[in-house]
Protein backbone atom coordinates (compact mmCIF):
# COMPACT_ATOMS: atom_id res chain seq x y z
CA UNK A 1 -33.49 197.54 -51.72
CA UNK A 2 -30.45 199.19 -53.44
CA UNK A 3 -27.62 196.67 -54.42
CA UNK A 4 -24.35 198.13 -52.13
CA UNK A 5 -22.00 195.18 -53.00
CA UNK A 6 -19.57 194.52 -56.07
CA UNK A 7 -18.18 190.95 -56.07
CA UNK A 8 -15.63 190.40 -58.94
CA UNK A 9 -13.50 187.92 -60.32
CA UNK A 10 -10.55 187.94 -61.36
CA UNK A 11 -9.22 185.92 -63.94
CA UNK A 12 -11.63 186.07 -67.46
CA UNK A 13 -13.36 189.03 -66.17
CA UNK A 14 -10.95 191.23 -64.71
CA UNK A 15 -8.36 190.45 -67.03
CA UNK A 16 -10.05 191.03 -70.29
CA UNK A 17 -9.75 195.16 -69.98
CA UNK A 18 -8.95 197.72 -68.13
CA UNK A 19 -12.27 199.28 -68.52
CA UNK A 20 -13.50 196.52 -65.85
CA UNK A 21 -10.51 198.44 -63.28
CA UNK A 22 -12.04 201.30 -63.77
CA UNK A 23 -15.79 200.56 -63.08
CA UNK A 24 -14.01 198.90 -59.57
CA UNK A 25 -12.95 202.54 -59.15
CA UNK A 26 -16.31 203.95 -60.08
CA UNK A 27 -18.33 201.56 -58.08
CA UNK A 28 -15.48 202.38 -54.61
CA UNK A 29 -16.13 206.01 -55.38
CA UNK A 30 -19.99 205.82 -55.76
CA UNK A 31 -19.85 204.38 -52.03
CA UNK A 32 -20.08 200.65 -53.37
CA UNK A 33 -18.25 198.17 -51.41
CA UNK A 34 -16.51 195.57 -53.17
CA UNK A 35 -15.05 192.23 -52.99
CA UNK A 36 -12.35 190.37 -55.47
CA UNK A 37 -13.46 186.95 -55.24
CA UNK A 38 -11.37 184.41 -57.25
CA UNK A 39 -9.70 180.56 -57.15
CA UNK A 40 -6.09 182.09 -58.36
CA UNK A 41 -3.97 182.21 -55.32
CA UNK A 42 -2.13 185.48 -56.20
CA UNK A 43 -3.26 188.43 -58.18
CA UNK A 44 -1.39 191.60 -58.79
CA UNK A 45 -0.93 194.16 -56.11
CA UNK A 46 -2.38 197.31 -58.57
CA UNK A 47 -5.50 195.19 -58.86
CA UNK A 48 -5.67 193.91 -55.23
CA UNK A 49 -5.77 197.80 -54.47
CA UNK A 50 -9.07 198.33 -56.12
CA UNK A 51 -11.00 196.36 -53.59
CA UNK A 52 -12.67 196.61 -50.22
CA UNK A 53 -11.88 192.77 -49.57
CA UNK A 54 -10.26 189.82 -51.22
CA UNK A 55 -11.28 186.08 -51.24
CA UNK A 56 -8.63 183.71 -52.99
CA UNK A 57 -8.40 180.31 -53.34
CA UNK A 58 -9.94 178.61 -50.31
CA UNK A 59 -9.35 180.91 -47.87
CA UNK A 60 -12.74 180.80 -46.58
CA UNK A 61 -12.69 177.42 -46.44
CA UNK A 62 -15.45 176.76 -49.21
CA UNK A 63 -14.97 177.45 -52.65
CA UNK A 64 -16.72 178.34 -55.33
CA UNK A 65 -19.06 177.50 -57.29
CA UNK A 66 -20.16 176.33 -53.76
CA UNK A 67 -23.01 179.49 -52.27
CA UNK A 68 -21.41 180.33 -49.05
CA UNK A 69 -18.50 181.90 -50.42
CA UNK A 70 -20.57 184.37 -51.96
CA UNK A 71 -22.31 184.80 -49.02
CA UNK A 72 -18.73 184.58 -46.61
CA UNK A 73 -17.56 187.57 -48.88
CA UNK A 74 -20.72 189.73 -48.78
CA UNK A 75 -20.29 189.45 -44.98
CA UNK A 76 -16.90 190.85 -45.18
CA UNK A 77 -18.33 193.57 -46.68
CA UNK A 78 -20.70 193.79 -44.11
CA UNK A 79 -23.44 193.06 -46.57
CA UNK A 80 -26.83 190.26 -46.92
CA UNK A 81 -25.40 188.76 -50.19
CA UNK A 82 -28.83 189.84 -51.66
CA UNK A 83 -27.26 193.39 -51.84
CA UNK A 84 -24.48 192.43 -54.04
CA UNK A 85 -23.86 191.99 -57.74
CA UNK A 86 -21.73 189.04 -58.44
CA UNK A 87 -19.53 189.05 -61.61
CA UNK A 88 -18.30 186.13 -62.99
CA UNK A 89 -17.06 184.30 -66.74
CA UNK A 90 -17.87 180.64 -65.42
CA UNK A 91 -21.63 179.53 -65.59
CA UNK A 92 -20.99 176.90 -62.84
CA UNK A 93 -20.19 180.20 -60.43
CA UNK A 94 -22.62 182.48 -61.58
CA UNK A 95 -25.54 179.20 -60.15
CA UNK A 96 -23.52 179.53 -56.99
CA UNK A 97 -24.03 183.00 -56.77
CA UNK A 98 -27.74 182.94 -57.65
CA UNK A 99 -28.08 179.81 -55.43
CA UNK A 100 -27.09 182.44 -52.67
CA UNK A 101 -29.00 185.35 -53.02
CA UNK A 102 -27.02 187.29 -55.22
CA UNK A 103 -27.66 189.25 -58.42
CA UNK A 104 -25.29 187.70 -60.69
CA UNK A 105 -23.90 188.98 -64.08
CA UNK A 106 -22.44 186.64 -66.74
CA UNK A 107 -19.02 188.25 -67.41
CA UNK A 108 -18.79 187.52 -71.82
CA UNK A 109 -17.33 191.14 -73.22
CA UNK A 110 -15.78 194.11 -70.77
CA UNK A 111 -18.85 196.67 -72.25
CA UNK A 112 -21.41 194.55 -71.96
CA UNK A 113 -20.14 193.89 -68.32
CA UNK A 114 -19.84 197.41 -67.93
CA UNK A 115 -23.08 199.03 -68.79
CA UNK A 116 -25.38 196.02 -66.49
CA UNK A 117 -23.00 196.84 -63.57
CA UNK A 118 -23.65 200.63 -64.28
CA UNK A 119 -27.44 200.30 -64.59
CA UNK A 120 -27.41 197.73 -61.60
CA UNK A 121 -25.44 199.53 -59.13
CA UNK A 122 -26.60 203.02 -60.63
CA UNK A 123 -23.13 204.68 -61.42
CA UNK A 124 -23.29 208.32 -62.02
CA UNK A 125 -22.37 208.63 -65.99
CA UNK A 126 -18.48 209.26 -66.86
């Protein structure tokens, strides 16, 4: 079953390069849906734009590294959370996300990010 679903977060992933904004484009482009999912309460409106959905703080009522957010945001994407990749720097989150279904990427470098959410989500070359 193809993986349809990007969920990112925001602060240590998205914020260390702007090569990670432009796979969000990519990904949007390529038909993925995608989800910022993130404890800040705020992020900035440029990145907001990028994404199908946003999840901050506990507006879901849950939080992470607890599963059913991961799960609460693949349903706003109208996904099975098994159909999304999950991108996050903290360990603790990235168990959460596995715990739920997900296919989960330790965020540690923008490139290496980059290229397993390329081969994962199968993004046409740049």
């Amino acid at each position: 079953m193809a993986l349809r679903g990007l969920l990112m977060d925001y602060a240590g992933v998205l914020t260390d390069g702007p090569e990670l904004l432009v796979l969000v484009e990519r990904a949007r482009a390529a038909g993925v849906a995608t989800a910022l999912v993130s404890d800040a309460h705020q992020v900035p409106a440029e990145c907001a734009a990028l994404f199908d959905a946003m999840v901050l703080g506990p507006a879901l009522g849950v939080r992470k590294p607890d599963p059913e957010v991961f799960r609460r945001a693949a349903e706003l994407l109208g996904l099975p959370v098994g159909r999304c990749v999950v991108v996050d720097d903290q360990i603790g989150n990235i168990r959460g996300a596995r715990a739920a279904g997900a296919v989960v990427v330790h965020h540690r470098d923008a490139a290496t990010t980059a290229a397993e959410i390329e081969i994962l989500l199968d993004l046409p070359p740049v």
